[in-house]
Protein backbone atom coordinates (compact mmCIF):
# COMPACT_ATOMS: atom_id res chain seq x y z
CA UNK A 1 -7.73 -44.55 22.09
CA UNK A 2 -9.47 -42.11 19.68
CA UNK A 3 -8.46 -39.32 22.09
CA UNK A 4 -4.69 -40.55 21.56
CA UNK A 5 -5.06 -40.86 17.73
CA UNK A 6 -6.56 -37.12 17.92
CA UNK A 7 -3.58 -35.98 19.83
CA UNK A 8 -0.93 -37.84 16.87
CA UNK A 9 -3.21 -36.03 14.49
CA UNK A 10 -2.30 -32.40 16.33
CA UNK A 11 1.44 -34.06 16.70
CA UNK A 12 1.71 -33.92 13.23
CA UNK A 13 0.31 -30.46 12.64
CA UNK A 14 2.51 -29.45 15.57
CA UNK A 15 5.45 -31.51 13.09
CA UNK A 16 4.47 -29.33 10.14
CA UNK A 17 4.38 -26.15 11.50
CA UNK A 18 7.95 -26.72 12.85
CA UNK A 19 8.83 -27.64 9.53
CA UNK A 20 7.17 -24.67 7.96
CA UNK A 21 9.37 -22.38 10.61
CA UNK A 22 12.27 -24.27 9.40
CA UNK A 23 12.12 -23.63 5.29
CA UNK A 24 12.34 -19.98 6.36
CA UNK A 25 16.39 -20.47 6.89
CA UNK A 26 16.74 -21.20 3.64
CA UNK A 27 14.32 -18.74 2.18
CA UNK A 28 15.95 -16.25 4.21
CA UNK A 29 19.43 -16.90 2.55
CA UNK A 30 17.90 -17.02 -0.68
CA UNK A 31 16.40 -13.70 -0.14
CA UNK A 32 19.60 -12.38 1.23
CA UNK A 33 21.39 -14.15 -2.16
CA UNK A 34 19.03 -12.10 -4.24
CA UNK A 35 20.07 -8.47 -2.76
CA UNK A 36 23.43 -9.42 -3.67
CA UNK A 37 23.07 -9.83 -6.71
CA UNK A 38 20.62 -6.67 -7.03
CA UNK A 39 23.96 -4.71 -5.00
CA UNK A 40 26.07 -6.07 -8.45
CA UNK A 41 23.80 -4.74 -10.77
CA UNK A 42 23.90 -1.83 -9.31
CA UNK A 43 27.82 -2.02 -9.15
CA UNK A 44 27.50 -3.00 -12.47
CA UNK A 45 25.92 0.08 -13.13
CA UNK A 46 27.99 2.48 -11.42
CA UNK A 47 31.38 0.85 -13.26
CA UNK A 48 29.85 1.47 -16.29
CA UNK A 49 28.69 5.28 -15.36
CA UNK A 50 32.47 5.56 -14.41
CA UNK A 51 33.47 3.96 -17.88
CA UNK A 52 30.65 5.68 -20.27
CA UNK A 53 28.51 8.25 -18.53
CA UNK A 54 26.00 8.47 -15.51
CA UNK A 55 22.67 10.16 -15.58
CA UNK A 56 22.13 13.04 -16.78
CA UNK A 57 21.22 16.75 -15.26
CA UNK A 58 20.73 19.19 -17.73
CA UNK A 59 21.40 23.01 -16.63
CA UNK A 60 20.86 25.50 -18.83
CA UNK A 61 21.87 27.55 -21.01
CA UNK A 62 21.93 30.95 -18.94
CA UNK A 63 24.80 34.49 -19.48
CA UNK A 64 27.22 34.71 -16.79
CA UNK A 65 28.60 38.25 -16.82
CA UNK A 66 32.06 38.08 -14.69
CA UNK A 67 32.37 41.17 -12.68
CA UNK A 68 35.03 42.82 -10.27
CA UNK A 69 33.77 45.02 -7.43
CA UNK A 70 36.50 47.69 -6.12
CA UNK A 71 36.34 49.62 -3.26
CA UNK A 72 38.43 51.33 -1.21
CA UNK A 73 38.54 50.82 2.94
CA UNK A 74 39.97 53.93 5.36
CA UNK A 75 41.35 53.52 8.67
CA UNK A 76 41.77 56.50 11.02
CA UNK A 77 43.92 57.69 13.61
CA UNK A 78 42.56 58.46 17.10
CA UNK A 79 42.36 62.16 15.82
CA UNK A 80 40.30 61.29 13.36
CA UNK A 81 43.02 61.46 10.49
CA UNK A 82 43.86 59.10 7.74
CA UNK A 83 45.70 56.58 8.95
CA UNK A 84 45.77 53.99 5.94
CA UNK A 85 43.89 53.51 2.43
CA UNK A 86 43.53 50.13 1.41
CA UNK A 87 42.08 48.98 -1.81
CA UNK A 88 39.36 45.75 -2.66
CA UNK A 89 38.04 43.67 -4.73
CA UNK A 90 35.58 41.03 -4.96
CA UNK A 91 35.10 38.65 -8.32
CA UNK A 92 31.49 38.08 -8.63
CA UNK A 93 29.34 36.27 -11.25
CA UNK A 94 25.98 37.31 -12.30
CA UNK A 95 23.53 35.14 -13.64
CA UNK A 96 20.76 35.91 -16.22
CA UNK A 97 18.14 33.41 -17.58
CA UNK A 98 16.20 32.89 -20.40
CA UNK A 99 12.99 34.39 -20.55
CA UNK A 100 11.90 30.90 -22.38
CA UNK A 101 13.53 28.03 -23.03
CA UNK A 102 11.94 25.10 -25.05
CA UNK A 103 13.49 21.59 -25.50
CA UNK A 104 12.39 19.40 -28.36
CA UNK A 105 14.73 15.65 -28.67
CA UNK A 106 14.41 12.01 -29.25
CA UNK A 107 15.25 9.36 -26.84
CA UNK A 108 16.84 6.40 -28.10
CA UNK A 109 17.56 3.52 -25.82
CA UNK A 110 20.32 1.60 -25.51
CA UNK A 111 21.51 -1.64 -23.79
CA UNK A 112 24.72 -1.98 -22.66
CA UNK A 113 26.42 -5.02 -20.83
CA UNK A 114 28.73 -5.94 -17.76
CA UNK A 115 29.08 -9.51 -17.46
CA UNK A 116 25.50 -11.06 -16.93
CA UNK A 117 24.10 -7.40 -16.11
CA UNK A 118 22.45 -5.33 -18.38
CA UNK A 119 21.99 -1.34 -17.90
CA UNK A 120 20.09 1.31 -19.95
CA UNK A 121 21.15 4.25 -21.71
CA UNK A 122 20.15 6.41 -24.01
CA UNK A 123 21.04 8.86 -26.26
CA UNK A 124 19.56 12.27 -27.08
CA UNK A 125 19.05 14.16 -30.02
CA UNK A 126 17.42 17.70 -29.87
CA UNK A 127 17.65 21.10 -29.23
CA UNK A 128 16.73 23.97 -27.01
CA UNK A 129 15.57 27.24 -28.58
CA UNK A 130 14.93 30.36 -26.32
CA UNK A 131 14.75 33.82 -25.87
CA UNK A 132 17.18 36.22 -23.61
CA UNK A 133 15.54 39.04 -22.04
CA UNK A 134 17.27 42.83 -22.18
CA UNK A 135 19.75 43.37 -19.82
CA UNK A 136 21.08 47.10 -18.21
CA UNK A 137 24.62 46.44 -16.57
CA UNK A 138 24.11 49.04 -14.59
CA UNK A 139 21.65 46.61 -12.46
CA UNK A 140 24.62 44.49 -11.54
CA UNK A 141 24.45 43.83 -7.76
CA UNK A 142 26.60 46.12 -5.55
CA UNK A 143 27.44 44.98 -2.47
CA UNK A 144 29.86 47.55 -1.17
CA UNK A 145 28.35 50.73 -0.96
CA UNK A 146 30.30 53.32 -3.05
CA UNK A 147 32.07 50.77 -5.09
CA UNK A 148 32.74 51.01 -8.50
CA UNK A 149 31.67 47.81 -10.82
CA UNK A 150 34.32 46.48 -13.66
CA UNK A 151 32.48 43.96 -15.64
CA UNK A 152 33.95 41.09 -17.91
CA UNK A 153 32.09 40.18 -21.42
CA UNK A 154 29.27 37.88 -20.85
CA UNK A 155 29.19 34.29 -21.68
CA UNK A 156 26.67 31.90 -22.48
CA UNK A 157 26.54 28.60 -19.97
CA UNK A 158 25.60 25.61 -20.38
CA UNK A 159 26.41 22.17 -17.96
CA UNK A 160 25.17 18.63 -17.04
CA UNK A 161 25.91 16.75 -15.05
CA UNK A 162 28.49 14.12 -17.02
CA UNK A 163 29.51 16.30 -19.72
CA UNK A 164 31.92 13.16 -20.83
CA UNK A 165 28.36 12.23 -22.17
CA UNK A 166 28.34 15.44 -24.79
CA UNK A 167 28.75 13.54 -28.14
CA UNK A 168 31.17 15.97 -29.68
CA UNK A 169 30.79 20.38 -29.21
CA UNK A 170 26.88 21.20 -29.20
CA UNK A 171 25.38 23.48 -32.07
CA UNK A 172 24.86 26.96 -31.69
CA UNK A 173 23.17 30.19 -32.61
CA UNK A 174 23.03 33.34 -30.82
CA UNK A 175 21.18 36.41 -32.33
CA UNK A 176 21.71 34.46 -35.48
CA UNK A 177 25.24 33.96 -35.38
CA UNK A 178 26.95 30.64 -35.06
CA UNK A 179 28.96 30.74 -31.71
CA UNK A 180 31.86 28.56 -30.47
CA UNK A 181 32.26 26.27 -27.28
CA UNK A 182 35.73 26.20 -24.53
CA UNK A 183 35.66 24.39 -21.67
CA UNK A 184 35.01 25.54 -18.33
CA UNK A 185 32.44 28.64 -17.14
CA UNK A 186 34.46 31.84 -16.34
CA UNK A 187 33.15 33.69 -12.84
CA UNK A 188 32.33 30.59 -11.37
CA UNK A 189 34.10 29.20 -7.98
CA UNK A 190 36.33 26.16 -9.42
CA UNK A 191 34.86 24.29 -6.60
CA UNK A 192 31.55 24.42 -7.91
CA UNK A 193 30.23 21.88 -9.96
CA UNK A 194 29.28 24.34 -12.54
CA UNK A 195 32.34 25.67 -13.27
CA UNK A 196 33.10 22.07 -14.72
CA UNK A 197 30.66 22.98 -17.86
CA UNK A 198 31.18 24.73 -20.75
CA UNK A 199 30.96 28.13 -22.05
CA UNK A 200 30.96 30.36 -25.17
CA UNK A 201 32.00 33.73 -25.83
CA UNK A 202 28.55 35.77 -27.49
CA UNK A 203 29.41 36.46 -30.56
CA UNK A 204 29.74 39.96 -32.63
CA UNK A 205 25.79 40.26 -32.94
CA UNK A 206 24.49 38.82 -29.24
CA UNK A 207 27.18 41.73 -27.87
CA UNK A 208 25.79 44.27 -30.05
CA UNK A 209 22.55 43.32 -28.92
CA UNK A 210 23.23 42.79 -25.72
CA UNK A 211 25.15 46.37 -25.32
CA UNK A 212 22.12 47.76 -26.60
CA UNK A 213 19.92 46.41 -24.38
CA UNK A 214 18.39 44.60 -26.35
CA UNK A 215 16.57 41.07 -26.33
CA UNK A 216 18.19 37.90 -28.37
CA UNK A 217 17.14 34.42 -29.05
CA UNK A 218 18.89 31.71 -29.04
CA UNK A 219 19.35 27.65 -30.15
CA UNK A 220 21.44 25.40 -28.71
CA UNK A 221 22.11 21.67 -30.95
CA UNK A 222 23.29 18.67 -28.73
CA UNK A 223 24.00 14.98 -28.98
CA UNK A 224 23.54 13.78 -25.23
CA UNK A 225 24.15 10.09 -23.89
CA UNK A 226 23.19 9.37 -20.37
CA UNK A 227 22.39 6.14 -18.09
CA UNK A 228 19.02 5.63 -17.25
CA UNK A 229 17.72 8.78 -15.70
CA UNK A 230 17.55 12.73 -18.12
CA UNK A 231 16.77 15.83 -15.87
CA UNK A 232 16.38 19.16 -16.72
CA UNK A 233 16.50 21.76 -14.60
CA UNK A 234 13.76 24.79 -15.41
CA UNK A 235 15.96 28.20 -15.28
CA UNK A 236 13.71 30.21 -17.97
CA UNK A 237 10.44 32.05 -17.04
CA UNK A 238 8.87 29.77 -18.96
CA UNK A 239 10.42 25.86 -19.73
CA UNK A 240 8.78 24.11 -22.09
CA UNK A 241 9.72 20.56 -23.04
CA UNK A 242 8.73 17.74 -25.68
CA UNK A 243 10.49 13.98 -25.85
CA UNK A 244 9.39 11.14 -27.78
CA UNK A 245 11.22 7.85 -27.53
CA UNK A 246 11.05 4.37 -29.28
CA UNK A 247 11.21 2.98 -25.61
CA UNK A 248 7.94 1.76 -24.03
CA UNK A 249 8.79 1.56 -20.53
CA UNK A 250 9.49 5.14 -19.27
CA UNK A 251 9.28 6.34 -15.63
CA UNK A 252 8.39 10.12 -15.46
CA UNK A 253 10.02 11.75 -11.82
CA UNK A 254 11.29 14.69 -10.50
CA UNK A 255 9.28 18.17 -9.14
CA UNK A 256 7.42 18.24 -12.10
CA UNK A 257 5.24 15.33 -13.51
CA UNK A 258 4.36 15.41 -17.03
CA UNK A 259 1.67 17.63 -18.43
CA UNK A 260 0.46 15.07 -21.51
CA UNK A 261 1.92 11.70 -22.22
CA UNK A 262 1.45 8.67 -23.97
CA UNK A 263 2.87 5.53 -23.94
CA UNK A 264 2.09 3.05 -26.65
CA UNK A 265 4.10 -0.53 -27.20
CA UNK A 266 6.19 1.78 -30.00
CA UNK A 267 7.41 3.96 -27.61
CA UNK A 268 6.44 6.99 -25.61
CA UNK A 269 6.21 10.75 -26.01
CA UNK A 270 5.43 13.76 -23.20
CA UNK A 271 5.32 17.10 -22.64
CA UNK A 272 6.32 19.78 -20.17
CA UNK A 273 5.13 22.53 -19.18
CA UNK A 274 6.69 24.84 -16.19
CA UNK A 275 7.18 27.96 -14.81
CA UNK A 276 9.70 29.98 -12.76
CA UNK A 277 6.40 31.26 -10.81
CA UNK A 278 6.18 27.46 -9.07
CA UNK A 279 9.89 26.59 -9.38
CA UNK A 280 12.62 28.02 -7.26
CA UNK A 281 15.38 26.03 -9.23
CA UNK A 282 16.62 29.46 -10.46
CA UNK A 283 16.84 30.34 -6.31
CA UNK A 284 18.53 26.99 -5.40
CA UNK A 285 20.95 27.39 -8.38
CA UNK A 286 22.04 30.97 -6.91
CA UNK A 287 22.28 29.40 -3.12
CA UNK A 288 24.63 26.54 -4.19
CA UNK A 289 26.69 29.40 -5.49
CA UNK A 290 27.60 30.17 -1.79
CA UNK A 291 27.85 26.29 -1.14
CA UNK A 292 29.75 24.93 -3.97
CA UNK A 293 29.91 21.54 -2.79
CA UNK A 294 25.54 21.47 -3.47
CA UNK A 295 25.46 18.29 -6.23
CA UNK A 296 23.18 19.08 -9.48
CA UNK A 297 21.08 16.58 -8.46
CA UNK A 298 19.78 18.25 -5.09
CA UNK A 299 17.86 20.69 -7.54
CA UNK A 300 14.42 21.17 -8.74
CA UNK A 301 13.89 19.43 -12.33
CA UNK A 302 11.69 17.72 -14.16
CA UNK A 303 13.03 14.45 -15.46
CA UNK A 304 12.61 10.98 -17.36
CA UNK A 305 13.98 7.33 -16.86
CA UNK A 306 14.13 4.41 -19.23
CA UNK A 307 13.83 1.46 -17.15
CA UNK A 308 13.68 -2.19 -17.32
CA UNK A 309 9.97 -3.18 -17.69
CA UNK A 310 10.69 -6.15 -15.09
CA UNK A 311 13.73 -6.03 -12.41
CA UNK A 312 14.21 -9.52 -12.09
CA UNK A 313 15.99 -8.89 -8.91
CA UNK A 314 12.81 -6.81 -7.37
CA UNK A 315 10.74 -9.58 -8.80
CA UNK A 316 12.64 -12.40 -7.41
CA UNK A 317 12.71 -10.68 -4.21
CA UNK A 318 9.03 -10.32 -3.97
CA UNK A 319 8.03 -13.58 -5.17
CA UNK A 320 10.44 -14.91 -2.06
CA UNK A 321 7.99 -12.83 0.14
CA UNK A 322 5.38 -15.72 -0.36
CA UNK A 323 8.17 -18.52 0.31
CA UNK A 324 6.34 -19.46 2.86
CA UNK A 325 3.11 -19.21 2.02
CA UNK A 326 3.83 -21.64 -0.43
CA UNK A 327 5.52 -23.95 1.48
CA UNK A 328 2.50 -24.08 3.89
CA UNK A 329 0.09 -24.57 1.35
CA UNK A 330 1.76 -27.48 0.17
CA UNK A 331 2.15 -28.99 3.21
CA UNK A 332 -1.31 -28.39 4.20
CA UNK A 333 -2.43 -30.00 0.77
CA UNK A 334 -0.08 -33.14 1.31
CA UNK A 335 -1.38 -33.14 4.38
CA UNK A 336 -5.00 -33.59 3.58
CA UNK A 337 -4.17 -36.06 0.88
CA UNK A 338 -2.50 -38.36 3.65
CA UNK A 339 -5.45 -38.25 5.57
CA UNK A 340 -8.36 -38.66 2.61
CA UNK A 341 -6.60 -41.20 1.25
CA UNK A 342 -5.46 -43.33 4.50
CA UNK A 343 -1.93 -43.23 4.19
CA UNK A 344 1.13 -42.07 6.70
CA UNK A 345 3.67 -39.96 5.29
CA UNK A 346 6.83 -39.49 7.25
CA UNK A 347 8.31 -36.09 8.31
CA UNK A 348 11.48 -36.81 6.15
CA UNK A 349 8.93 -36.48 2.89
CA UNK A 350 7.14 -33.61 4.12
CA UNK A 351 11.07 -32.34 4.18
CA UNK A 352 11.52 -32.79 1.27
CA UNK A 353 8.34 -31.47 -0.12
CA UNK A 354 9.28 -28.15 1.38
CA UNK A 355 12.82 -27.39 0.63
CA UNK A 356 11.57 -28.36 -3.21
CA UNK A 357 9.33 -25.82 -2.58
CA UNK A 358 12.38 -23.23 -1.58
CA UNK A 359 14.33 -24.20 -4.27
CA UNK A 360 11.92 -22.96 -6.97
CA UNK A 361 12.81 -19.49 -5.57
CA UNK A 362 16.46 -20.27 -6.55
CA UNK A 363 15.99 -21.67 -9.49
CA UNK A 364 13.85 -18.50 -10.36
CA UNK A 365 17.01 -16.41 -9.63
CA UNK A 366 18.85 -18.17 -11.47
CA UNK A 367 17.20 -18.38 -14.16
CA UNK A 368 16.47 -14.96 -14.45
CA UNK A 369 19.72 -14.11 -14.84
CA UNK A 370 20.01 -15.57 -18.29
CA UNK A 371 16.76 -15.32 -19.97
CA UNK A 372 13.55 -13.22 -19.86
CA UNK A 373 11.52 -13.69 -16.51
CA UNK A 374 8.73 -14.83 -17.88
CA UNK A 375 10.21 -17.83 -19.60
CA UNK A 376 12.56 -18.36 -16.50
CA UNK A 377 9.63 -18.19 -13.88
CA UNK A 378 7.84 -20.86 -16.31
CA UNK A 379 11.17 -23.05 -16.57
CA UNK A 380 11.45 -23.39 -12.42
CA UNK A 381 7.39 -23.54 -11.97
CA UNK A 382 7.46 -26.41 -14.54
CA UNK A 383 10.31 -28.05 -13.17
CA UNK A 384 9.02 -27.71 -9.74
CA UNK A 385 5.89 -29.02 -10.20
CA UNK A 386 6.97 -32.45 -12.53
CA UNK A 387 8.98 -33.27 -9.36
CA UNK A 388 6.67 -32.86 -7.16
CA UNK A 389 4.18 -34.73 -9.34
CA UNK A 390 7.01 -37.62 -9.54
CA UNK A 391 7.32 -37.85 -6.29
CA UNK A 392 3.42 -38.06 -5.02
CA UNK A 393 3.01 -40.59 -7.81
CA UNK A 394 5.07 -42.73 -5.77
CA UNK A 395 4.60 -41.56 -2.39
CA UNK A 396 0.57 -41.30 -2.30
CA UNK A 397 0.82 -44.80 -4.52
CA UNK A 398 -1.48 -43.22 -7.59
CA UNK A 399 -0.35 -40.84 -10.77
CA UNK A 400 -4.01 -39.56 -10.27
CA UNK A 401 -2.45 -38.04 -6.79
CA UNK A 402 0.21 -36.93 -7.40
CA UNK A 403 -1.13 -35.17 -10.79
CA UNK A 404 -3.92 -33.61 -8.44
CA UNK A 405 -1.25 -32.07 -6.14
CA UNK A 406 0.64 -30.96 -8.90
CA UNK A 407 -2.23 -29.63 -10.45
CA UNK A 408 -2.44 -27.80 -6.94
CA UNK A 409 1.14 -26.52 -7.23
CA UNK A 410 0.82 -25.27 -10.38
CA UNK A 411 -2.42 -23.26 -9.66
CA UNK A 412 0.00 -21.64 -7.14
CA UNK A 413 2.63 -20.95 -9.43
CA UNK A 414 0.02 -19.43 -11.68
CA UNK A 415 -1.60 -17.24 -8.78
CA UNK A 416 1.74 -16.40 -7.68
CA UNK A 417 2.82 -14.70 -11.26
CA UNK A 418 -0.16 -13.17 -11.20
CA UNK A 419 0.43 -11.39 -8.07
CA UNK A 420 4.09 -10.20 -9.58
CA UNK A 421 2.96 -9.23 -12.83
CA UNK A 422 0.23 -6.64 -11.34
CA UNK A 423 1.94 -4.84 -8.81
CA UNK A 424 -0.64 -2.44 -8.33
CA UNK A 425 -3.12 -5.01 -7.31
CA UNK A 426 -0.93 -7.37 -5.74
CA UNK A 427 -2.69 -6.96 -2.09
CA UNK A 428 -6.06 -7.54 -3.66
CA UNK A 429 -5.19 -10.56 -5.50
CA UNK A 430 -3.39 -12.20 -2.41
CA UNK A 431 -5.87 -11.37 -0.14
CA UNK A 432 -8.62 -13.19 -2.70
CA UNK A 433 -6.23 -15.64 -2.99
CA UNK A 434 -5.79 -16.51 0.39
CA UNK A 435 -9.28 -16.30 1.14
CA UNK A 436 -10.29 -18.50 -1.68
CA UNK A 437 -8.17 -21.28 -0.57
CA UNK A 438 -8.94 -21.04 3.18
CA UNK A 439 -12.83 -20.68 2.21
CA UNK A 440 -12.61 -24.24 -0.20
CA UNK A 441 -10.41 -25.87 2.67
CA UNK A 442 -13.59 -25.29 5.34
CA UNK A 443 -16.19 -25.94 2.97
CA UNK A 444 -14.71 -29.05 1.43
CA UNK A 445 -14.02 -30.28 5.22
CA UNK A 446 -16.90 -28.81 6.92
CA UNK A 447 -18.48 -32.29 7.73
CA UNK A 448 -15.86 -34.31 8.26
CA UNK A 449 -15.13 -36.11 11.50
CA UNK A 450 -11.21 -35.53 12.04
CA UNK A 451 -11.26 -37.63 15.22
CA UNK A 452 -12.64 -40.51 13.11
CA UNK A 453 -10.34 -39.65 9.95
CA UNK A 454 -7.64 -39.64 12.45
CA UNK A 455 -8.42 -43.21 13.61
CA UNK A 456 -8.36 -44.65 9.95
CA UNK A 457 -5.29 -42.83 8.76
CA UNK A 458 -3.64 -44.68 12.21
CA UNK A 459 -4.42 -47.91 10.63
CA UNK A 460 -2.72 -47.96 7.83
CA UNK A 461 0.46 -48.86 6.25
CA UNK A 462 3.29 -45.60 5.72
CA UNK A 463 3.40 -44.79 2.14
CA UNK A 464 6.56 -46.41 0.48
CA UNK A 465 9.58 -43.51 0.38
């Protein structure tokens, strides 16, 4: 007889771990429910790029002197006579860069909405000041040998990536001289992307320096709204680059990290710091030239993002990830409850227990949606646990149980937030976690006699449902 009680005792656990395989169908749809709503904040996003402006890649400002190459091709007879002259040309576009280039600005973030979603912008305010080295057009690039070189006026260049994002024509100074902005960058393929910028004729001083051969410097004034993500692209020799930013929740990317940066609750500021010695941006800029359908993005920069300081989709996601961790661990601890306190619970409650469980996760999403995590993760965890703590009052017949299982719960909820809120330690924290609980569960049963335990839980009445 004991043997048979022992085997209903493994029945069960058999029961529950069925069950536990069972809560991941809806955990699985919950989890699939959660990147579809992540896809429409992203397509959110991307309407709202389309409507406003996308992230930004700065390039520039650089000369482009416009150049014709003529030559002249002879084709002779089989006596070695002139048979036919014809005449070439090739447009070509050289590109000089600034010996430095130094970007000072101010982030300022801004929240814009699409329906329930909510994307980051920002918008710039700062300026680039540099210095053009001396340039001999007599170094222009032949390709033809014996040609003769025609070359345009040179123009300064400037391009990102969304220039709908330009708030109004940027400022600027060359040798000291104001100069003026048109659309489009002369010399360029049309198929390139930076054709698509803008450009401006040097005015009377930068020509008379620059016929001279002489050095200029230059400034450059601009008003720059972007989504998310600002990239610049280091053309100088040297690139040199301080933003501040009443946004505390930056993400620093691209090539080149960062030299100094701080990040208080006020905000943030950082520094740059690179060279044309460790960059080949200047290289990959002059390739894509040959392949005008290369995208900004594809090139070297050094970049910042304001971001959301919690992705409640990302979160919600990973919080699924212990569905059913949680759903065991409640099971196991109604479990032990039926059997310390001599009662039968039927699977239909255990059920139930579990897809409460699931639905937290939902609830979460939900939740989320509307208000800040935090407060939504404590609305569901709360509501969670008062049901279950409802329901075990009645179930286990005692408030004292069920408030000790919900107690339980809750102590999950708590570990569980925990775990989301410090990503970077998440493994450690689950993995004392885990051990914790399985390490109280043997020592708090180490002595006792299941077969035995088994036997009285068999005697007694099912709890009331």
């Amino acid at each position: 007889m004991k043997q048979l009680l022992a085997q209903s005792a493994l029945t069960k656990a058999i029961l529950l771990a069925v069950l536990l395989l069972l809560a991941a169908l809806p955990l699985a749809r919950i989890s699939g429910l959660i990147d579809e709503r992540g896809a429409s904040r992203q397509a959110a996003a991307d309407e709202l790029a389309a409507r406003h402006a996308g992230p930004q890649v700065v390039t520039g400002p650089f000369l482009v002197i416009p150049y014709t190459e003529r030559w002249t091709e002879t084709q002779l007879d089989e006596k070695g006579n002139v048979k036919q002259r014809t005449e070439r040309s090739q447009q070509y576009a050289h590109l000089v860069f600034p010996e430095r280039a130094d970007l000072r600005g101010k982030l300022t973030a801004q929240e814009r909405y699409l329906g329930i979603f909510t994307v980051l912008f920002y918008d710039l305010q700062g300026g680039i000041n540099g210095h053009f080295p001396a340039f001999d057009l007599a170094n222009l690039p032949q390709h033809v040998k014996g040609s003769t070189i025609e070359s345009r006026p040179p123009v300064l260049a400037f391009a990102t990536s969304d220039l709908r994002g330009l708030q109004g024509a940027p400022g600027l100074t060359l040798a000291g001289s104001p100069g003026r902005w048109q659309p489009r960058v002369p010399g360029i393929p049309e198929t390139h992307w930076l054709s698509r910028g803008i450009h401006a004729p040097l005015p009377e001083a930068a020509q008379r320096a620059f016929a001279q051969h002489q050095s200029f410097d230059f400034r450059l004034d601009l008003q720059l709204v972007g989504q998310e993500r600002l990239a610049i692209v280091p053309l100088a020799d040297e690139n040199t680059a301080h933003l501040t930013s009443d946004w505390p929740h930056p993400s620093f990317g691209g090539k080149f990290l960062a030299t100094r940066r701080t990040v208080t609750p006020q905000g943030f500021e950082a520094d740059w710091s690179v060279s044309s010695l460790v960059s080949t941006a200047r290289g990959q800029l002059l390739q894509s030239l040959q392949a005008p359908g290369t995208a900004p993005a594809a090139m070297e920069s050094f970049d910042v993002s304001v971001i959301q300081p919690l992705n409640v989709y990302s979160l919600s996601n990973r919080a699924v990830k212990y569905g059913l961790l949680f759903v065991g661990l409640t099971l196991m601890a109604a479990y032990m409850f039926e059997l310390f306190a001599r009662l039968r619970l039927h699977p239909v409650q255990y059920a139930l227990v579990g897809l409460s469980i699931t639905l937290f996760f939902l609830l979460l999403l939900a939740l989320s949606e509307k208000v800040a995590f935090g407060i939504a993760y404590a609305s569901a965890a709360a509501a969670s646990t008062l049901l279950l703590v409802v329901y075990f009052s009645a179930v286990l017949r005692g408030w004292k149980r069920g408030i000790g299982l919900g107690a339980f719960v809750g102590v999950l909820y708590a570990a569980l937030y925990s775990l989301l809120s410090s990503e970077d330690n998440a493994l450690l924290l689950g993995s004392l976690l885990l051990f914790g609980l399985l390490g109280l569960l043997m020592i708090g049963t180490r002595k006792v006699d299941w077969y035995a335990l088994s036997s009285r839980s068999g005697t007694t009445a099912p709890a009331s449902t």
